[in-house]
PDB file of N, CA and C in Angstrom:
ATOM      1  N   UNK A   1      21.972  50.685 135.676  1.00  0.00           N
ATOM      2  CA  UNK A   1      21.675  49.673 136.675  1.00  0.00           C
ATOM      3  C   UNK A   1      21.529  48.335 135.945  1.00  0.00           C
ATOM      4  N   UNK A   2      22.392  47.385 136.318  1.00  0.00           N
ATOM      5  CA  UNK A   2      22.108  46.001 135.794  1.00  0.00           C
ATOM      6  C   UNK A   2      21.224  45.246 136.593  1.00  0.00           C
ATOM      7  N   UNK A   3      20.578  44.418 135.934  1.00  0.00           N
ATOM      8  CA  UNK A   3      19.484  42.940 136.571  1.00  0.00           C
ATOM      9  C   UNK A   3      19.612  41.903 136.168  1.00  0.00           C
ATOM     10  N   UNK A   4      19.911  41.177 136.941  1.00  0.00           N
ATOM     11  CA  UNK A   4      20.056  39.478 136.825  1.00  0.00           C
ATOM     12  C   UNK A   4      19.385  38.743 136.409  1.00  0.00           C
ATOM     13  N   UNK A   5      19.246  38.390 135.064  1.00  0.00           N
ATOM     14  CA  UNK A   5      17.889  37.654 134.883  1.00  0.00           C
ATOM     15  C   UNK A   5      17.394  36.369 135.763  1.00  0.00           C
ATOM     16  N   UNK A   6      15.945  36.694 135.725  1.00  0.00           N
ATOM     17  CA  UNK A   6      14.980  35.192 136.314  1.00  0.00           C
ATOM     18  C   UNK A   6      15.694  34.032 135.904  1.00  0.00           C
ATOM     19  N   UNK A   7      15.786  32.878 136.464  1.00  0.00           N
ATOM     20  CA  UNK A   7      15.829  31.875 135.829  1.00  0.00           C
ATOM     21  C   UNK A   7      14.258  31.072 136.136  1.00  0.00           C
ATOM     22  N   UNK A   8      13.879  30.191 135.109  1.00  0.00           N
ATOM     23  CA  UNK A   8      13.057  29.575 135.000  1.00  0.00           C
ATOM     24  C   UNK A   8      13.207  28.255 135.002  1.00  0.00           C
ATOM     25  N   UNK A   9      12.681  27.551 135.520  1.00  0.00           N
ATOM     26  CA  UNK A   9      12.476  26.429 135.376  1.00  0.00           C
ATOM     27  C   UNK A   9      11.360  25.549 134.842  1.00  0.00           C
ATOM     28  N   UNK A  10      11.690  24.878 133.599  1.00  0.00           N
ATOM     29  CA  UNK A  10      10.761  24.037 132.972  1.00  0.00           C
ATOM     30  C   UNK A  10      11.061  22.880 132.982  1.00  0.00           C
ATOM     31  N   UNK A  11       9.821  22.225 133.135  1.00  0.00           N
ATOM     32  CA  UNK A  11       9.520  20.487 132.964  1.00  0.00           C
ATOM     33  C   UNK A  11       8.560  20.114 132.184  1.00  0.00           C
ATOM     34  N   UNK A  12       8.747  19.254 131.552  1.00  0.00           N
ATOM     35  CA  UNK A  12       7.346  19.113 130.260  1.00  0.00           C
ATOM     36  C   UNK A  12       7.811  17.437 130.580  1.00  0.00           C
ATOM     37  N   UNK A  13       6.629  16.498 130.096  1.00  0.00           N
ATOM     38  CA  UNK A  13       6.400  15.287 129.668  1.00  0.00           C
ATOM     39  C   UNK A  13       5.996  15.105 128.123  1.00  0.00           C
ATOM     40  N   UNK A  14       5.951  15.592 127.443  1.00  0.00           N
ATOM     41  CA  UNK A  14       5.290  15.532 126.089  1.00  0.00           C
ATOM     42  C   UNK A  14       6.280  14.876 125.296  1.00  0.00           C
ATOM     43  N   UNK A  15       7.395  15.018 125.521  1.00  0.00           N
ATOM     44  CA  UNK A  15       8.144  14.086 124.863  1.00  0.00           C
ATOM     45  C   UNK A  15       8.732  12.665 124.789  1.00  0.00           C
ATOM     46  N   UNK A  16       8.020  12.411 126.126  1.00  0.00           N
ATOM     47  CA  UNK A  16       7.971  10.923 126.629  1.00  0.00           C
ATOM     48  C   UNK A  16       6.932  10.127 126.092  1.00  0.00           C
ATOM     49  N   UNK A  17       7.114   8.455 126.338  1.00  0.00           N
ATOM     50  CA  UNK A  17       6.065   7.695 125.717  1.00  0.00           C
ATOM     51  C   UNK A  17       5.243   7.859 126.563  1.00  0.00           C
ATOM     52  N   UNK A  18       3.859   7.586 126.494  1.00  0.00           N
ATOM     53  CA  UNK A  18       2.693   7.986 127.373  1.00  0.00           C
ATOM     54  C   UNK A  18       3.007   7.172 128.583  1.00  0.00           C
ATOM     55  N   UNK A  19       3.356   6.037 128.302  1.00  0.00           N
ATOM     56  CA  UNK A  19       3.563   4.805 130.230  1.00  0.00           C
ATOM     57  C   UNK A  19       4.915   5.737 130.781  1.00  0.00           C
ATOM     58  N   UNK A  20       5.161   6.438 129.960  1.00  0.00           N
ATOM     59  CA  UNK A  20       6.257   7.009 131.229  1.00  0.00           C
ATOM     60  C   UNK A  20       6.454   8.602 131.436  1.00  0.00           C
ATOM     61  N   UNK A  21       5.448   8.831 131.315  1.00  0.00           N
ATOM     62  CA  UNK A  21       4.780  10.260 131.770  1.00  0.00           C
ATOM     63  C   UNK A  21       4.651  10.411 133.946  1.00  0.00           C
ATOM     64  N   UNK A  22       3.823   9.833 133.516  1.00  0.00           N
ATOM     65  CA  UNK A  22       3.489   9.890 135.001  1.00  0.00           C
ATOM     66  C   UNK A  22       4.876   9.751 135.824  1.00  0.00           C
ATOM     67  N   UNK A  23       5.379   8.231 135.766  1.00  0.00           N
ATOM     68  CA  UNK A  23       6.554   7.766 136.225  1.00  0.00           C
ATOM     69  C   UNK A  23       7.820   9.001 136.449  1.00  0.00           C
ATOM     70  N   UNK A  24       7.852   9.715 135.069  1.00  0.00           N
ATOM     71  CA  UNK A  24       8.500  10.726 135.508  1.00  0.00           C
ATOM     72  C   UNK A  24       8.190  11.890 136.072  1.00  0.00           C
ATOM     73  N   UNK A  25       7.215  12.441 135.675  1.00  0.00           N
ATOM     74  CA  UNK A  25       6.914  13.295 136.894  1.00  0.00           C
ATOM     75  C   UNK A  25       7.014  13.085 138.578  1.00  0.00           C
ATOM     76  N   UNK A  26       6.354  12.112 138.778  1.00  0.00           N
ATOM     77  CA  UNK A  26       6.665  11.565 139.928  1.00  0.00           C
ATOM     78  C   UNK A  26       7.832  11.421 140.579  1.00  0.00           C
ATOM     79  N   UNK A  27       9.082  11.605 139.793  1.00  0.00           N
ATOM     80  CA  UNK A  27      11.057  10.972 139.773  1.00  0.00           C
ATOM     81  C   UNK A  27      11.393  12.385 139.994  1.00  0.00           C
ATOM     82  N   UNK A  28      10.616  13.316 140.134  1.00  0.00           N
ATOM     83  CA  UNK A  28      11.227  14.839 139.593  1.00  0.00           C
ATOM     84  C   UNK A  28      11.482  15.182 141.020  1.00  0.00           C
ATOM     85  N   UNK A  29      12.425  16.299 141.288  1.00  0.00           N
ATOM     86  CA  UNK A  29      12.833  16.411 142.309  1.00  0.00           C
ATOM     87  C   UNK A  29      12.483  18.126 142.657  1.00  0.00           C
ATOM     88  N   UNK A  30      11.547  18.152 142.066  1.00  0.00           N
ATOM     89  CA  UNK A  30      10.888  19.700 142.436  1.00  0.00           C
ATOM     90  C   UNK A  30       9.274  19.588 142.764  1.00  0.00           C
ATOM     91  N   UNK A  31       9.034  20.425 143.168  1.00  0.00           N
ATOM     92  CA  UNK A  31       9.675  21.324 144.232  1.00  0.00           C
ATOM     93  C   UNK A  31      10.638  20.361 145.765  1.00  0.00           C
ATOM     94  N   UNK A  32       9.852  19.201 145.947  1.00  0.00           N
ATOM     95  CA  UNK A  32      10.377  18.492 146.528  1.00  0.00           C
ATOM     96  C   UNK A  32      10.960  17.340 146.192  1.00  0.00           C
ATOM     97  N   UNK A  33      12.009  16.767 147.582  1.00  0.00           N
ATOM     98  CA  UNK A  33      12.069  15.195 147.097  1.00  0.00           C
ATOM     99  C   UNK A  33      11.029  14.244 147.675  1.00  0.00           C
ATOM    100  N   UNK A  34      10.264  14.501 148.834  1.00  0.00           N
ATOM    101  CA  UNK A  34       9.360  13.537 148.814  1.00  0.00           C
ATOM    102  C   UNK A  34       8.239  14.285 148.465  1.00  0.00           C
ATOM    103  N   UNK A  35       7.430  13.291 148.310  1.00  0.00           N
ATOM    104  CA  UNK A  35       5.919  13.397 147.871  1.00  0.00           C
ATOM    105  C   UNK A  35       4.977  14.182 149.152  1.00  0.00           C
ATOM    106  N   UNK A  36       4.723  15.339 148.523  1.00  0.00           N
ATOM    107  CA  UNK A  36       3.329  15.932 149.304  1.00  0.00           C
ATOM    108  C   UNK A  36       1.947  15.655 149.142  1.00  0.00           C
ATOM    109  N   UNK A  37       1.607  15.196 148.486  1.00  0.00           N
ATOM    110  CA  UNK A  37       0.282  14.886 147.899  1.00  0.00           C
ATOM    111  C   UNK A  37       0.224  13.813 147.292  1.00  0.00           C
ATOM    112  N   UNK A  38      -0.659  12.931 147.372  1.00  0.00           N
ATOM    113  CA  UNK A  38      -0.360  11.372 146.840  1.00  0.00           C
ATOM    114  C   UNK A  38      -1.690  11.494 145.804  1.00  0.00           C
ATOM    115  N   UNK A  39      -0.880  11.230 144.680  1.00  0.00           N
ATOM    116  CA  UNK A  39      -2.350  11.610 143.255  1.00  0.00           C
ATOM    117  C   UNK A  39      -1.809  10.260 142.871  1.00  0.00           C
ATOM    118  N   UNK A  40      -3.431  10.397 141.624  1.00  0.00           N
ATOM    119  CA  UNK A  40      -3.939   9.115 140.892  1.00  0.00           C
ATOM    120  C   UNK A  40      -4.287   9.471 139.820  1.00  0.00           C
ATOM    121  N   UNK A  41      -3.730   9.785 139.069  1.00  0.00           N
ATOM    122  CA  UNK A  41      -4.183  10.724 137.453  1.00  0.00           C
ATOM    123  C   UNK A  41      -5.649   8.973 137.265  1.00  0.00           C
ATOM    124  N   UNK A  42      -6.621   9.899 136.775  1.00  0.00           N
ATOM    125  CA  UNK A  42      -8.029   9.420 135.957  1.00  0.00           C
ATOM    126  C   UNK A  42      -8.192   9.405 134.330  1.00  0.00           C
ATOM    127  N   UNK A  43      -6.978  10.004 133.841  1.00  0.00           N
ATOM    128  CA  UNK A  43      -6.789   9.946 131.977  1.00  0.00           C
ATOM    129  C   UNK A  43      -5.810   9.669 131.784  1.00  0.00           C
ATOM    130  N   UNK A  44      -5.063   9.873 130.809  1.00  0.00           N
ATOM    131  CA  UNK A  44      -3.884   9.740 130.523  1.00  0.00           C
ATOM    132  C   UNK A  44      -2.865  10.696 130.703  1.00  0.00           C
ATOM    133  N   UNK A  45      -1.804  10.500 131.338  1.00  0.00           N
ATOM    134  CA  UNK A  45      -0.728  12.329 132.313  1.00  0.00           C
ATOM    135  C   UNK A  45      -0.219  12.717 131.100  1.00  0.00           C
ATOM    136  N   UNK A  46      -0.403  14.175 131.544  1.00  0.00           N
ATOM    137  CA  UNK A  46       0.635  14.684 130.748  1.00  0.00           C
ATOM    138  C   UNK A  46       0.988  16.338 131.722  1.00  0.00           C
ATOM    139  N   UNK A  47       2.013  16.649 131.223  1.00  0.00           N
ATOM    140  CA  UNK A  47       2.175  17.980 132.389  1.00  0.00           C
ATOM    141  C   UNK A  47       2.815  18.540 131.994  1.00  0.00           C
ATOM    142  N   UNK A  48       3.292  19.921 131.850  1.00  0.00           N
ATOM    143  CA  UNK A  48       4.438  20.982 131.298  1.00  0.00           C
ATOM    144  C   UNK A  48       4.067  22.106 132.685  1.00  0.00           C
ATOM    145  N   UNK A  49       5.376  22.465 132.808  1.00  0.00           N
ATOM    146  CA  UNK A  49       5.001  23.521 134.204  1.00  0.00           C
ATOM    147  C   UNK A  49       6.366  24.370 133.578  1.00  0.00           C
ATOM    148  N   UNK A  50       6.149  25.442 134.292  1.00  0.00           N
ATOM    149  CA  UNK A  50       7.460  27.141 134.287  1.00  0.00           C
ATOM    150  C   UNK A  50       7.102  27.385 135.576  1.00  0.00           C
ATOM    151  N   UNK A  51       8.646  27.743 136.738  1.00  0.00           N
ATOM    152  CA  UNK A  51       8.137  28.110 137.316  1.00  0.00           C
ATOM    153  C   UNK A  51       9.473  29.262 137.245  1.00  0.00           C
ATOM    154  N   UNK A  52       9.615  30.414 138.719  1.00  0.00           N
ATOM    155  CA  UNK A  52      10.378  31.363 138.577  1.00  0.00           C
ATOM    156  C   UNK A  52      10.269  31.816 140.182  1.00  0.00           C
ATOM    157  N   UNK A  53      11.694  31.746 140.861  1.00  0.00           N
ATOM    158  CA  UNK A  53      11.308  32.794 141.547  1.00  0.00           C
ATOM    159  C   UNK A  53      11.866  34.159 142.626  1.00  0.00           C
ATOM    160  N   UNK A  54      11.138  34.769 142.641  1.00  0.00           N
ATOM    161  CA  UNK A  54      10.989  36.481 143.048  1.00  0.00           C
ATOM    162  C   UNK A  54      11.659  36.489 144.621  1.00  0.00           C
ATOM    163  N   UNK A  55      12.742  36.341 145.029  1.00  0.00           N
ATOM    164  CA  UNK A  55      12.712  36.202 146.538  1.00  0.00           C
ATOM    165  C   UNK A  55      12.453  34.912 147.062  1.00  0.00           C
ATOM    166  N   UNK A  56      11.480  35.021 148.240  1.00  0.00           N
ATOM    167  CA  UNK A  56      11.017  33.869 148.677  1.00  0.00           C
ATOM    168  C   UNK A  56       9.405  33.320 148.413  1.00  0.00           C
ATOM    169  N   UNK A  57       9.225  34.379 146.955  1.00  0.00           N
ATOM    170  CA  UNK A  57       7.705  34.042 146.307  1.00  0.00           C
ATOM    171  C   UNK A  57       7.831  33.024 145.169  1.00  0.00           C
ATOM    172  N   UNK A  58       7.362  32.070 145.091  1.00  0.00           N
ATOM    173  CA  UNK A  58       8.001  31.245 144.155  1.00  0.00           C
ATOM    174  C   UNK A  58       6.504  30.985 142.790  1.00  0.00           C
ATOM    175  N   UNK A  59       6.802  31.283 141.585  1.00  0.00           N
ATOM    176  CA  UNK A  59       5.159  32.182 140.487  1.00  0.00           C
ATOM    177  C   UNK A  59       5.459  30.483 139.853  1.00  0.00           C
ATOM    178  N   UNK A  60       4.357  29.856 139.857  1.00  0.00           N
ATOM    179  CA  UNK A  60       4.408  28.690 138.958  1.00  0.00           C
ATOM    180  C   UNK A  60       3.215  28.779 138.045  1.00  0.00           C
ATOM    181  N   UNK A  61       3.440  28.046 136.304  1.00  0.00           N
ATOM    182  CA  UNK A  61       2.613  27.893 135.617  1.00  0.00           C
ATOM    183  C   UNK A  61       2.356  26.757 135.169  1.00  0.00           C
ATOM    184  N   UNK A  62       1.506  25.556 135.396  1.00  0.00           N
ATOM    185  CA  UNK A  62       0.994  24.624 134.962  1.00  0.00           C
ATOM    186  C   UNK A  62       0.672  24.218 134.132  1.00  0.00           C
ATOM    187  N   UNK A  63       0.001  23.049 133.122  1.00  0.00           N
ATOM    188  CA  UNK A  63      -0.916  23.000 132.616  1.00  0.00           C
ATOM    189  C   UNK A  63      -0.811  21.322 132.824  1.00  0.00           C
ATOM    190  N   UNK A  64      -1.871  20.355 133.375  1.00  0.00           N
ATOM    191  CA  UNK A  64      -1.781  19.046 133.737  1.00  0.00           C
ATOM    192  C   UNK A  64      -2.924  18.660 133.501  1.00  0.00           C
ATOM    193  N   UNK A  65      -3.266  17.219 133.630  1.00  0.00           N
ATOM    194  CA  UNK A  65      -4.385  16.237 133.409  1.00  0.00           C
ATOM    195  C   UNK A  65      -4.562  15.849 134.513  1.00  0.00           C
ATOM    196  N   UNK A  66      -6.105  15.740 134.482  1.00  0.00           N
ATOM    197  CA  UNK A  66      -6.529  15.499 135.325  1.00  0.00           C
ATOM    198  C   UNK A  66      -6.070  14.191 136.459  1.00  0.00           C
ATOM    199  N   UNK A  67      -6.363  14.174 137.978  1.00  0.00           N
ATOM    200  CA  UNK A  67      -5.752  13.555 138.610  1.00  0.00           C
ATOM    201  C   UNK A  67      -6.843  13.749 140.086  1.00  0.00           C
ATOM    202  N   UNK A  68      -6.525  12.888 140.816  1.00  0.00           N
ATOM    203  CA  UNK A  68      -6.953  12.864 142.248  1.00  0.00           C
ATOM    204  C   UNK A  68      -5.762  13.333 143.058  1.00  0.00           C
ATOM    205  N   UNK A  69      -6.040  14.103 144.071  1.00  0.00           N
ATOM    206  CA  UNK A  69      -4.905  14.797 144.978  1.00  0.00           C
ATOM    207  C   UNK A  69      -5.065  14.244 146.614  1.00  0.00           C
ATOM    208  N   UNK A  70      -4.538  14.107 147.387  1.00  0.00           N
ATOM    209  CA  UNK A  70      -4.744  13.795 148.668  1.00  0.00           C
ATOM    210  C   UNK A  70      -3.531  14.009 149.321  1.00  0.00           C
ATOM    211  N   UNK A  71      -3.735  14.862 150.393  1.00  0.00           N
ATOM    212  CA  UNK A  71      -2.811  15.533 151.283  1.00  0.00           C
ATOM    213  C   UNK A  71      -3.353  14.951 152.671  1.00  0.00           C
ATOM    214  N   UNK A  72      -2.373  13.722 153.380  1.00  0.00           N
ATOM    215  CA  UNK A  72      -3.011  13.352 154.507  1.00  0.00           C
ATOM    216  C   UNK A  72      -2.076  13.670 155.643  1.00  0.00           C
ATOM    217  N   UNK A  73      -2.788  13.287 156.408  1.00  0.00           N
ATOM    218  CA  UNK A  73      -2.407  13.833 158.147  1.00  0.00           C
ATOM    219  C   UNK A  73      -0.675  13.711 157.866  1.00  0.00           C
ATOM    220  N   UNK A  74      -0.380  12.379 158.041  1.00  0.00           N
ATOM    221  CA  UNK A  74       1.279  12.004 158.009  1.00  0.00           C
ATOM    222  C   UNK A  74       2.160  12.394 156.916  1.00  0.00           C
ATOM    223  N   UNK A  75       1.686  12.984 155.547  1.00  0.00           N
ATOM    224  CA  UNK A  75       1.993  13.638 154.437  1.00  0.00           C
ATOM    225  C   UNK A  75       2.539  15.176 155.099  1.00  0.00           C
ATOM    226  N   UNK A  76       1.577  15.495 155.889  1.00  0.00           N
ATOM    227  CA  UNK A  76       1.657  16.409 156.519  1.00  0.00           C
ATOM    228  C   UNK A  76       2.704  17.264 157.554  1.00  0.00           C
ATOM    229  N   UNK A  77       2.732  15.919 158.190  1.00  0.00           N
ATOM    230  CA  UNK A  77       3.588  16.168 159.724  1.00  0.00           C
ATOM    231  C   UNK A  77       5.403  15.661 159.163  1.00  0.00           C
ATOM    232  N   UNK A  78       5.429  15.271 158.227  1.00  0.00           N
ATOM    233  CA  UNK A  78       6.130  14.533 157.617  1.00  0.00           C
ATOM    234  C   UNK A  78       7.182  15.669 156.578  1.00  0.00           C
ATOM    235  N   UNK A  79       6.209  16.667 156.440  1.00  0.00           N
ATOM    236  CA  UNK A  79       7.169  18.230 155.287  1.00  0.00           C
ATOM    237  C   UNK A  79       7.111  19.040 155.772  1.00  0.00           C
ATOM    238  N   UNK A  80       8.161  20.340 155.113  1.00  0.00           N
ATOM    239  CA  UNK A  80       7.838  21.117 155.805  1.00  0.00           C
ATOM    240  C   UNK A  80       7.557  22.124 154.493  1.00  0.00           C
ATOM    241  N   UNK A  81       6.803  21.610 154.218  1.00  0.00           N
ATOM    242  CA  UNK A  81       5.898  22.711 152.994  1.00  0.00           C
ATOM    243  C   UNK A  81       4.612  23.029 153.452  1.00  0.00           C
ATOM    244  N   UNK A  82       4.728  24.190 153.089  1.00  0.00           N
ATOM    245  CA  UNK A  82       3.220  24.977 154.092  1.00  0.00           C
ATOM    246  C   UNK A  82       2.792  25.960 153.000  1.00  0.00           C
ATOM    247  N   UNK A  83       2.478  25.513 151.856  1.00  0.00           N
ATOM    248  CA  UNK A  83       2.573  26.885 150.803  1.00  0.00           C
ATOM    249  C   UNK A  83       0.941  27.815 150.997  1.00  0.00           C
ATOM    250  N   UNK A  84       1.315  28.915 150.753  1.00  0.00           N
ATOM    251  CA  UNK A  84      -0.209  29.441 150.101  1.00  0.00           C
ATOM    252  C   UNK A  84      -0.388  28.950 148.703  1.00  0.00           C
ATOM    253  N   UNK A  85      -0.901  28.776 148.470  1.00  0.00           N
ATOM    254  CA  UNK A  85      -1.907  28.851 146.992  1.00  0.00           C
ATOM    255  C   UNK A  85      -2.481  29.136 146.383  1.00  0.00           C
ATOM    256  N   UNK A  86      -2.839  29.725 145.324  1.00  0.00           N
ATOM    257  CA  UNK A  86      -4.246  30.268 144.443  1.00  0.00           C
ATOM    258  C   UNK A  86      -3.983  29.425 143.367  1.00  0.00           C
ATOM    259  N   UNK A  87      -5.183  28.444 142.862  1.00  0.00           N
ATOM    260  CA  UNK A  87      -5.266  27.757 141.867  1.00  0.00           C
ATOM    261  C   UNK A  87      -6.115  28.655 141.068  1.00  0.00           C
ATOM    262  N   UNK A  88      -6.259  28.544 140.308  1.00  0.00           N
ATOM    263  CA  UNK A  88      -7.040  28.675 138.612  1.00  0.00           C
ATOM    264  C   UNK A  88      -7.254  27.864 137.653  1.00  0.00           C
ATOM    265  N   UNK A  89      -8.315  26.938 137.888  1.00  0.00           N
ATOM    266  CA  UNK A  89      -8.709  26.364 136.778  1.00  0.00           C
ATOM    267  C   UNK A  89      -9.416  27.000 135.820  1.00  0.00           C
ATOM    268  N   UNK A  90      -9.106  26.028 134.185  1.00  0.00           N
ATOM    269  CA  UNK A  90      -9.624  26.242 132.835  1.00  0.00           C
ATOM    270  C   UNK A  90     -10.089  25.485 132.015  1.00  0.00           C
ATOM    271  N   UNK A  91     -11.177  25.224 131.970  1.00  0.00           N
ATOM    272  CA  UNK A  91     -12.050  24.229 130.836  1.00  0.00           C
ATOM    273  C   UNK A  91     -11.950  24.123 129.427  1.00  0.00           C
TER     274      UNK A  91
END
């Protein structure tokens, strides 16, 4: 029996100059093209993510700086992203 491998998808900023960290993340066209959540990073960004996925389960791995998140009414009515979630934060 053959299997198709996963493909993964990675994005990292670490190799960018720090003023254009954010900027690009923000330019990225995953998961969406517009913006669901309107953040305000509070340090300096940095972000590397993997994601993969199973069907219509889509497994993402993070690791980002800190930021403010806000998901408002018209953000809302505006996508049609409705995800579940389980976060896990790590100190």
């Amino acid at each position: 029996m053959s299997h198709d491998p996963i493909d993964i998808l990675r994005f990292a900023t670490a190799d960018l100059p720090p003023e254009d960290r954010y900027p690009a993340w923000l330019a990225r066209s995953w998961p969406r093209v517009d913006a669901i959540y309107r953040t305000e990073p509070f340090e300096p960004f940095d972000v590397s993510f993997e994601s993969a996925e199973l069907g219509e389960i889509l497994f993402v791995y993070t690791e980002i700086t800190g930021m403010r998140w806000e998901r408002r009414l018209q953000d809302i009515r505006s996508s049609d992203f409705d995800p579940l979630m389980v976060n896990m934060m790590f100190e």
